[in-house]
N, C-alpha and C. Protein backbone atom coordinates (compact mmCIF):
# COMPACT_ATOMS: atom_id res chain seq x y z
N UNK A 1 12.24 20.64 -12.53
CA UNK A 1 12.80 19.46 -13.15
C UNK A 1 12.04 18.24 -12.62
N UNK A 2 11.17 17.42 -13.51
CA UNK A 2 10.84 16.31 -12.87
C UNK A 2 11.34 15.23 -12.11
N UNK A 3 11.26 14.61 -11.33
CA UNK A 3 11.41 13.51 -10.72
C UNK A 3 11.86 12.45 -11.85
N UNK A 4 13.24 11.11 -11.31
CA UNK A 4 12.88 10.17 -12.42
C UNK A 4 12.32 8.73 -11.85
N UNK A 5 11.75 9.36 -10.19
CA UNK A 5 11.69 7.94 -9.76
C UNK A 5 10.26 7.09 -10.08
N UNK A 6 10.33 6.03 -9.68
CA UNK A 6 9.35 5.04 -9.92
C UNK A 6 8.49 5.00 -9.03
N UNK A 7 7.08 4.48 -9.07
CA UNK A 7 6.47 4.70 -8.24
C UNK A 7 5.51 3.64 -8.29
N UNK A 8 5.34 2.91 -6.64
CA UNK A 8 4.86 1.71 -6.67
C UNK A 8 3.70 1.71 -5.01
N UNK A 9 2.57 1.31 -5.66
CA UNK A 9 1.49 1.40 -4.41
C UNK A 9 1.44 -0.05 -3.66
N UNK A 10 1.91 -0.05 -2.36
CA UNK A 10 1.86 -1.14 -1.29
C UNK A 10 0.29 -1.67 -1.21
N UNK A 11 0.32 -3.01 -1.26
CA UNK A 11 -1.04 -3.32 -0.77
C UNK A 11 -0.47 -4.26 0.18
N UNK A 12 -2.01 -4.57 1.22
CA UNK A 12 -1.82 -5.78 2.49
C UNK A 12 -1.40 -6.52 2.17
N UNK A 13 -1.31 -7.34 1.40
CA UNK A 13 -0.63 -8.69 1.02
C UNK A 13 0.83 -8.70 0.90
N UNK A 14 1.22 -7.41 0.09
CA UNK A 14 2.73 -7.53 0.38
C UNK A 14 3.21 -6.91 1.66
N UNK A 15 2.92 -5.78 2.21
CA UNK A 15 3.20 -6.14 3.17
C UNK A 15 2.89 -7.13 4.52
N UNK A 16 2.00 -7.55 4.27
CA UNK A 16 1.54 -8.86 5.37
C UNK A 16 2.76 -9.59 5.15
N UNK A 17 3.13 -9.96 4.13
CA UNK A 17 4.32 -11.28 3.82
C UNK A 17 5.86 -10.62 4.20
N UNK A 18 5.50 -8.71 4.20
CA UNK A 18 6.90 -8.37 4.74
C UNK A 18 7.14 -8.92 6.17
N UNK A 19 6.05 -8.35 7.09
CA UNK A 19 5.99 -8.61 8.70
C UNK A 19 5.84 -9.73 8.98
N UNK A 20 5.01 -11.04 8.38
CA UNK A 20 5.06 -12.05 9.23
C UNK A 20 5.81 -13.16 8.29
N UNK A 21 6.69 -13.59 9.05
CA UNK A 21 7.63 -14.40 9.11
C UNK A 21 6.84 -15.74 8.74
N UNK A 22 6.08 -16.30 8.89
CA UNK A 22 5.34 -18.07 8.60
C UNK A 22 4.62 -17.11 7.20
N UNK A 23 4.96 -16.00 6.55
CA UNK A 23 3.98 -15.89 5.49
C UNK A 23 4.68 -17.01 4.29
N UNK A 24 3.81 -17.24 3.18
CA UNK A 24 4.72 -18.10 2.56
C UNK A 24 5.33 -17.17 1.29
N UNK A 25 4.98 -16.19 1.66
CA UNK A 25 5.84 -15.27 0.64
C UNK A 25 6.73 -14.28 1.34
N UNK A 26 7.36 -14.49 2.73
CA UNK A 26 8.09 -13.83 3.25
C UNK A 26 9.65 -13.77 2.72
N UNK A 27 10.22 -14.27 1.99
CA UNK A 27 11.54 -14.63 1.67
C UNK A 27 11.20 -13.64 0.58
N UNK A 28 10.66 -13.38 -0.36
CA UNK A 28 10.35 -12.82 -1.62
C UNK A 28 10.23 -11.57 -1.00
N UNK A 29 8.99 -11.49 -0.42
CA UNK A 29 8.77 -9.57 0.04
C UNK A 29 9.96 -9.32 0.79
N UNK A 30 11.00 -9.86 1.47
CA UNK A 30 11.74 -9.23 2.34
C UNK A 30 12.83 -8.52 0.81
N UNK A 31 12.83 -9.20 -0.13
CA UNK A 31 13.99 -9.58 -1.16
C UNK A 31 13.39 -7.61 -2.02
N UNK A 32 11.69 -7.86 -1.96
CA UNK A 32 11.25 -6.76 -3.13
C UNK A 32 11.77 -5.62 -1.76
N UNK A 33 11.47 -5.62 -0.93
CA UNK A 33 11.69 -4.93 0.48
C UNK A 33 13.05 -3.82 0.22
N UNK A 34 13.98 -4.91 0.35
CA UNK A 34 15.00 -3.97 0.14
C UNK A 34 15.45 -3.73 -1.49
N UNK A 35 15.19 -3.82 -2.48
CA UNK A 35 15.37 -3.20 -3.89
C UNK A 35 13.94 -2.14 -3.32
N UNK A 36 12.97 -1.90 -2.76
CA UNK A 36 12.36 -0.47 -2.76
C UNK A 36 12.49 0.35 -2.09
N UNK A 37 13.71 0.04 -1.00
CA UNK A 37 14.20 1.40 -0.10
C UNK A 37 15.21 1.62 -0.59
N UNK A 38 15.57 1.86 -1.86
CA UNK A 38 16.36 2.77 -2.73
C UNK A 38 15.79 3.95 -3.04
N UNK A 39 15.50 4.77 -2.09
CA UNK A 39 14.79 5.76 -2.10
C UNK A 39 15.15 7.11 -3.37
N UNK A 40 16.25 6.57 -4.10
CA UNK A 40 17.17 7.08 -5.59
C UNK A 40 16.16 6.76 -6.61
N UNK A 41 15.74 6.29 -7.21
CA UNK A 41 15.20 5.44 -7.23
C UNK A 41 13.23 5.06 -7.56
N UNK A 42 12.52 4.65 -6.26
CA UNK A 42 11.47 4.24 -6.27
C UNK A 42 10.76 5.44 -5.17
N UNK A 43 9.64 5.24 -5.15
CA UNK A 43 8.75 6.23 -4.24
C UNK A 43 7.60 5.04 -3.93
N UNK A 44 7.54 4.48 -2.74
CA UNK A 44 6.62 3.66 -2.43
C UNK A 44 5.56 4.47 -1.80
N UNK A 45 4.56 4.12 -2.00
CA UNK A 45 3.26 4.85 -1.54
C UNK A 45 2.31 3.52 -0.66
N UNK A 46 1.89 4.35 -0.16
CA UNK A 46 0.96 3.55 1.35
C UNK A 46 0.01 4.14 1.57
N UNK A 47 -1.59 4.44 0.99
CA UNK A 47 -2.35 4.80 1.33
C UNK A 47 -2.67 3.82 3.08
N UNK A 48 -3.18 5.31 3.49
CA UNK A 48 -3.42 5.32 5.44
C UNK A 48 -4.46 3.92 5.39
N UNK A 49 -5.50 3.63 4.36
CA UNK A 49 -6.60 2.73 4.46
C UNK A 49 -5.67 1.25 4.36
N UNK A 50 -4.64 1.07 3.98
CA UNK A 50 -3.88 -0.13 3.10
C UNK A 50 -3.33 -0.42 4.57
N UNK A 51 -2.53 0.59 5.17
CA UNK A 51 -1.80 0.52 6.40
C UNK A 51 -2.92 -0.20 7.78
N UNK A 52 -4.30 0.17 7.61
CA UNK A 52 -4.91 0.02 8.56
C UNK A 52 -5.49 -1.62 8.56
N UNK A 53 -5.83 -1.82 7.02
CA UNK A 53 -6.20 -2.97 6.44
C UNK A 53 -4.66 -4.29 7.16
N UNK A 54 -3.45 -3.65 6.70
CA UNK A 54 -2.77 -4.83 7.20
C UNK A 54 -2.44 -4.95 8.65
N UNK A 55 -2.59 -4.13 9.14
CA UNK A 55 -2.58 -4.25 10.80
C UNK A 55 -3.86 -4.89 11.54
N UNK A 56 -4.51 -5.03 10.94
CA UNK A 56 -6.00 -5.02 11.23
C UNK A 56 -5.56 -7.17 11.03
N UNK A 57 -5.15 -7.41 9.54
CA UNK A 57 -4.91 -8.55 8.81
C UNK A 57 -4.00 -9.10 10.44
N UNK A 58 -2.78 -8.90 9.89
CA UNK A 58 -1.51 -9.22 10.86
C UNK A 58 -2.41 -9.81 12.65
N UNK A 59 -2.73 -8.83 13.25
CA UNK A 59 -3.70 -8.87 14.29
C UNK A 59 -4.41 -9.94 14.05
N UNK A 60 -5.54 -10.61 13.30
CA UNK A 60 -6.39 -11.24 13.23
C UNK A 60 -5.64 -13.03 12.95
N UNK A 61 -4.94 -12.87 12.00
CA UNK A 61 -3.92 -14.21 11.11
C UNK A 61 -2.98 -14.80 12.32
N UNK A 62 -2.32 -13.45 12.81
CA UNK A 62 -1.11 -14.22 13.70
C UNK A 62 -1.26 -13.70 15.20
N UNK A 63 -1.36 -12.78 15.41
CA UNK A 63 -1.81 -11.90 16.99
C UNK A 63 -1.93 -10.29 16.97
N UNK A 64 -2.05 -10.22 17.75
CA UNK A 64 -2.83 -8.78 18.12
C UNK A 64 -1.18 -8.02 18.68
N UNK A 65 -0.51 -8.90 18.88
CA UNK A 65 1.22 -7.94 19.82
C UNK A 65 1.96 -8.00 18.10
N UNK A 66 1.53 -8.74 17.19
CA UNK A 66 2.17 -9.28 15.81
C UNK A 66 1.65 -7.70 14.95
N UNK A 67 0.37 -7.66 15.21
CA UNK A 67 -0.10 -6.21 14.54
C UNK A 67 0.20 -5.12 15.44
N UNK A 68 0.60 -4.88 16.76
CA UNK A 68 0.78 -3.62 16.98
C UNK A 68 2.35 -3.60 16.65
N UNK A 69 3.52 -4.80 16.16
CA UNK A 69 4.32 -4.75 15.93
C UNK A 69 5.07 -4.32 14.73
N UNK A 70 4.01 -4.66 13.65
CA UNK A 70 3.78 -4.81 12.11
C UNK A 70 3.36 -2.97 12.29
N UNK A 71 2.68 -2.20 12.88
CA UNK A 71 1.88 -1.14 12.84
C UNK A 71 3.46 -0.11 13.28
N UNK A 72 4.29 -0.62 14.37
CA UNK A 72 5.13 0.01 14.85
C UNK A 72 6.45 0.61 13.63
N UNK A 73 6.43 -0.81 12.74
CA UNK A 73 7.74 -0.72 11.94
C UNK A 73 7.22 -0.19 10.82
N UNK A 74 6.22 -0.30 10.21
CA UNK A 74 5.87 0.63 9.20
C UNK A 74 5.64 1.86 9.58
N UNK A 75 5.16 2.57 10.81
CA UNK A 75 5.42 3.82 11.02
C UNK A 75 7.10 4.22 11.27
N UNK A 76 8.23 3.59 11.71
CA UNK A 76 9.54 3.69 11.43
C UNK A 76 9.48 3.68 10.12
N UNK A 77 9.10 3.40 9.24
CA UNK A 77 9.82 3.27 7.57
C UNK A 77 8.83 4.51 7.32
N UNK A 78 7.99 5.01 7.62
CA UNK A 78 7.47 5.87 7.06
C UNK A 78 7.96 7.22 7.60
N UNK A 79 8.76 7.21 8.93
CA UNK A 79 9.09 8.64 9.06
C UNK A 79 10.84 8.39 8.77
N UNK A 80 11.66 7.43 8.21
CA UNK A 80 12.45 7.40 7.27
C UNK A 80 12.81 7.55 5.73
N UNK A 81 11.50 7.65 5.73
CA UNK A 81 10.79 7.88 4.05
C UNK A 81 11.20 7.21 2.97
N UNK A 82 10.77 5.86 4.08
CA UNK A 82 10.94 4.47 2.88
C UNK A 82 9.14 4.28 1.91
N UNK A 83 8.29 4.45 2.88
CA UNK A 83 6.94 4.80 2.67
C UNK A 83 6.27 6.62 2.59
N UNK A 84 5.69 6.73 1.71
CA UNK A 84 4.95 8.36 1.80
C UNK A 84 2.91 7.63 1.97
N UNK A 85 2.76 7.96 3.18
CA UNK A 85 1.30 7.75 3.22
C UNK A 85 0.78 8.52 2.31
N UNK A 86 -0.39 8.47 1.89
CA UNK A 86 -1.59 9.40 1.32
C UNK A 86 -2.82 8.93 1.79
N UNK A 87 -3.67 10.25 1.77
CA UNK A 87 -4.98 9.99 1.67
C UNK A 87 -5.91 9.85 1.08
N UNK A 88 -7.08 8.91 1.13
CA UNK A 88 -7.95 8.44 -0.45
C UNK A 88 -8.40 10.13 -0.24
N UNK A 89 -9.08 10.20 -1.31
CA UNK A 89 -9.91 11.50 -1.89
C UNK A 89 -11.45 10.65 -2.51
N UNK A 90 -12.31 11.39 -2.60
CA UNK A 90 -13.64 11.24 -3.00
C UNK A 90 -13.39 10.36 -4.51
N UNK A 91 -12.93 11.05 -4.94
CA UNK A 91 -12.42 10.28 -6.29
C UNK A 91 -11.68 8.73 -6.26
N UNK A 92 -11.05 8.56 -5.70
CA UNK A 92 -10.43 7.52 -5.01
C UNK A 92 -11.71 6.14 -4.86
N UNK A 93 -12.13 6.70 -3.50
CA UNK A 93 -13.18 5.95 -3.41
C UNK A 93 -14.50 5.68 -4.27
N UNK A 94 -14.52 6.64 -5.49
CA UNK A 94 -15.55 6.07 -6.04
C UNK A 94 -15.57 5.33 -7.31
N UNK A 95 -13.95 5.41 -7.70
CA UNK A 95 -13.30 4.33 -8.56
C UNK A 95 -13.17 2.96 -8.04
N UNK A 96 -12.77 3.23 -6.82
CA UNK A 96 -12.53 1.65 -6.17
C UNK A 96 -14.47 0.97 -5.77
N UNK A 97 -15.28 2.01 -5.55
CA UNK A 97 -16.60 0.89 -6.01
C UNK A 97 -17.06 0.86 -6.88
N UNK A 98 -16.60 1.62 -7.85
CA UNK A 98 -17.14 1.13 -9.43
C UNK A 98 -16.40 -0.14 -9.84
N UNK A 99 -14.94 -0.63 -9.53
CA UNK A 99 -14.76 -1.50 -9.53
C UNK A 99 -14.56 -2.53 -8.57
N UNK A 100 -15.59 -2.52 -7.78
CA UNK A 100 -15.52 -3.26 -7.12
C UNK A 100 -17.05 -3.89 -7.42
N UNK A 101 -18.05 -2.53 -8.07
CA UNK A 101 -19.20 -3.41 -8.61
C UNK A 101 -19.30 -4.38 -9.95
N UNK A 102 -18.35 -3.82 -10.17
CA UNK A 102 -17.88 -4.74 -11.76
C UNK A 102 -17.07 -6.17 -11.74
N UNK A 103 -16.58 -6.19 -10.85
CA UNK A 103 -15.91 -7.66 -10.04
C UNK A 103 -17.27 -8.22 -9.67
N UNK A 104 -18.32 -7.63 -8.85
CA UNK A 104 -19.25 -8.76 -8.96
C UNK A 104 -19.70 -9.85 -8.88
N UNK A 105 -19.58 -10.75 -8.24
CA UNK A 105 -19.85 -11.99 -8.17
C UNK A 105 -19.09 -12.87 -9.02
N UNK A 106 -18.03 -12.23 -9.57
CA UNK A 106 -16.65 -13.50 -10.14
C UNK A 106 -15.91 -14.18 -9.04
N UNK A 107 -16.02 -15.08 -8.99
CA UNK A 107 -14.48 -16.13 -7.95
C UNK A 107 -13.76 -15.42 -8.19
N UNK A 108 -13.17 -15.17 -7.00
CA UNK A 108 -11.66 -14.88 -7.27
C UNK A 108 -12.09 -13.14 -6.70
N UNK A 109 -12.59 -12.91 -7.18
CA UNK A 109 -12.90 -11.04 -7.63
C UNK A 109 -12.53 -10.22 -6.42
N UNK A 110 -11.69 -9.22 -6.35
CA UNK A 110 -11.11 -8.53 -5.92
C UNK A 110 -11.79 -7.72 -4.51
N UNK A 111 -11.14 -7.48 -3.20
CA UNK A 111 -11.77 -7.43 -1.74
C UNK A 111 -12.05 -5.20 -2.45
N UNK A 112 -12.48 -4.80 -1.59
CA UNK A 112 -12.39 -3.34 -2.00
C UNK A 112 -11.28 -3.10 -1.61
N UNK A 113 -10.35 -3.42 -0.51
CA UNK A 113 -9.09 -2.75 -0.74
C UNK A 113 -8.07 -2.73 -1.46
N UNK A 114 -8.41 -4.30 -2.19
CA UNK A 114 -7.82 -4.22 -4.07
C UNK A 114 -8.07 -3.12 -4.54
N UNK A 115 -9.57 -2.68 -4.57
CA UNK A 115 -10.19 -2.26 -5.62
C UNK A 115 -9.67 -0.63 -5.53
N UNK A 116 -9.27 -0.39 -3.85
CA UNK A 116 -8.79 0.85 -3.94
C UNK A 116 -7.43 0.96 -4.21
N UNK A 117 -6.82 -0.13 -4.15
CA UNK A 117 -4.90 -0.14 -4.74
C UNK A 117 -4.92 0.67 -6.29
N UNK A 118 -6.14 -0.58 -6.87
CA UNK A 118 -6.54 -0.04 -8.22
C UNK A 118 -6.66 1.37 -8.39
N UNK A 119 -8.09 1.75 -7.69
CA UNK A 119 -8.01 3.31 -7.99
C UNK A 119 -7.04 4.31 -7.73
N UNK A 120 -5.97 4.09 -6.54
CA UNK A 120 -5.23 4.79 -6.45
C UNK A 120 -4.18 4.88 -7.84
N UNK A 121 -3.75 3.77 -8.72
CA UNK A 121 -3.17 3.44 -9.70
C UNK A 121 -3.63 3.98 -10.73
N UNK A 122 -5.26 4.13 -10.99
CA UNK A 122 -5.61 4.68 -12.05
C UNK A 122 -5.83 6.07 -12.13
N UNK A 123 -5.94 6.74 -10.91
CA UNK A 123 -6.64 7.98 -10.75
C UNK A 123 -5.51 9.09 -10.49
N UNK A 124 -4.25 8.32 -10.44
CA UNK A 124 -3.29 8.94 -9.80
C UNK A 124 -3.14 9.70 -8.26
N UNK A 125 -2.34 10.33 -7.76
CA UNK A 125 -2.00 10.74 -6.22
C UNK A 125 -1.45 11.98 -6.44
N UNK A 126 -1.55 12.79 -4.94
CA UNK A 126 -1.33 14.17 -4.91
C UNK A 126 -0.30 13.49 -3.68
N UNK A 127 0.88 13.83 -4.16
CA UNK A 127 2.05 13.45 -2.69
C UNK A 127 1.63 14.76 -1.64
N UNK A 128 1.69 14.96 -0.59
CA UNK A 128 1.36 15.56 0.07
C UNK A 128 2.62 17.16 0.35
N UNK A 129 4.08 17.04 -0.09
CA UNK A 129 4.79 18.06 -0.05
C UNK A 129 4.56 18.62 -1.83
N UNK A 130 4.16 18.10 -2.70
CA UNK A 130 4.11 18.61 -3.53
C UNK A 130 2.16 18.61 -4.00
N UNK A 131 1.16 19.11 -3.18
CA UNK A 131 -0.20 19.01 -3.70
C UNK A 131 -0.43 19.54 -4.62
N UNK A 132 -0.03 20.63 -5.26
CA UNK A 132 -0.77 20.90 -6.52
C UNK A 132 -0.30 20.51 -7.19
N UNK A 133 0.83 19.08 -7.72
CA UNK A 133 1.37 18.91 -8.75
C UNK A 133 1.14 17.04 -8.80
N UNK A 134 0.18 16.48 -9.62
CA UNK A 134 -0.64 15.80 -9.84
C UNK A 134 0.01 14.76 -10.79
N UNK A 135 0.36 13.39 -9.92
CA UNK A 135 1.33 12.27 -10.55
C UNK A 135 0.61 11.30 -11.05
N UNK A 136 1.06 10.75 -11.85
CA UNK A 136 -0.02 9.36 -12.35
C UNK A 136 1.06 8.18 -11.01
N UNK A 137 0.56 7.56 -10.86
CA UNK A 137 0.68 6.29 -10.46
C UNK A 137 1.06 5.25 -11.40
């Protein structure tokens, strides 16, 4: 019987604005925050590269005790299974530099770890308790 939940891929930015408090979108992500741990519901996904990207962010923007703090509570939500990590696949990554060569020199144009939010979205994900059974995003 299929699943009827929803399914939504985390990038750094929203969570950056979950963990730090002076973000100016912290009032909002705390708000999307809890409508997606309705785990009835939604299936939030966190590729491991997205997780590393905002700890890495957090660390650099606000402090280094701010990212091992930010690093601490998303591993709590992830072994509560508010988050399901995944891992990119070959495929993965070679969607996210095809579009990331096609962004190109536009303002504005998207960092590669956009570009891999993207591919994970387009290429779909293998959840890891169910691998041979192949979800769109």
């Amino acid at each position: 019987m299929p699943e009827s939940k929803q399914t939504i891929i985390f990038d750094s930015s929203g969570l950056t604005a979950l963990m730090n408090e002076t973000d100016e979108f912290h009032t909002q992500a705390l708000r999307m925050s809890e409508i997606l741990t309705d785990r009835a519901f939604w299936r939030v996904i966190l590729p491991h590269a997205i997780f590393a990207e905002t700890v890495t962010a957090l660390s650099k923007r606000v402090s280094r005790e701010a990212g091992a703090k930010a690093a601490r509570a998303i591993l709590d939500r992830q072994k509560t299974g508010d988050f399901v990590f995944i891992e990119t696949d070959a495929l993965v990554y070679k969607t996210a530099i095809d579009l990331l060569q096609r962004a190109k020199g536009h303002r504005g144009a998207p960092s590669f770890f956009d570009c891999l939010v993207m591919a994970f979205a387009k290429n779909g994900y293998r959840l890891p308790a169910a691998e041979n059974q192949q979800e769109a995003a």
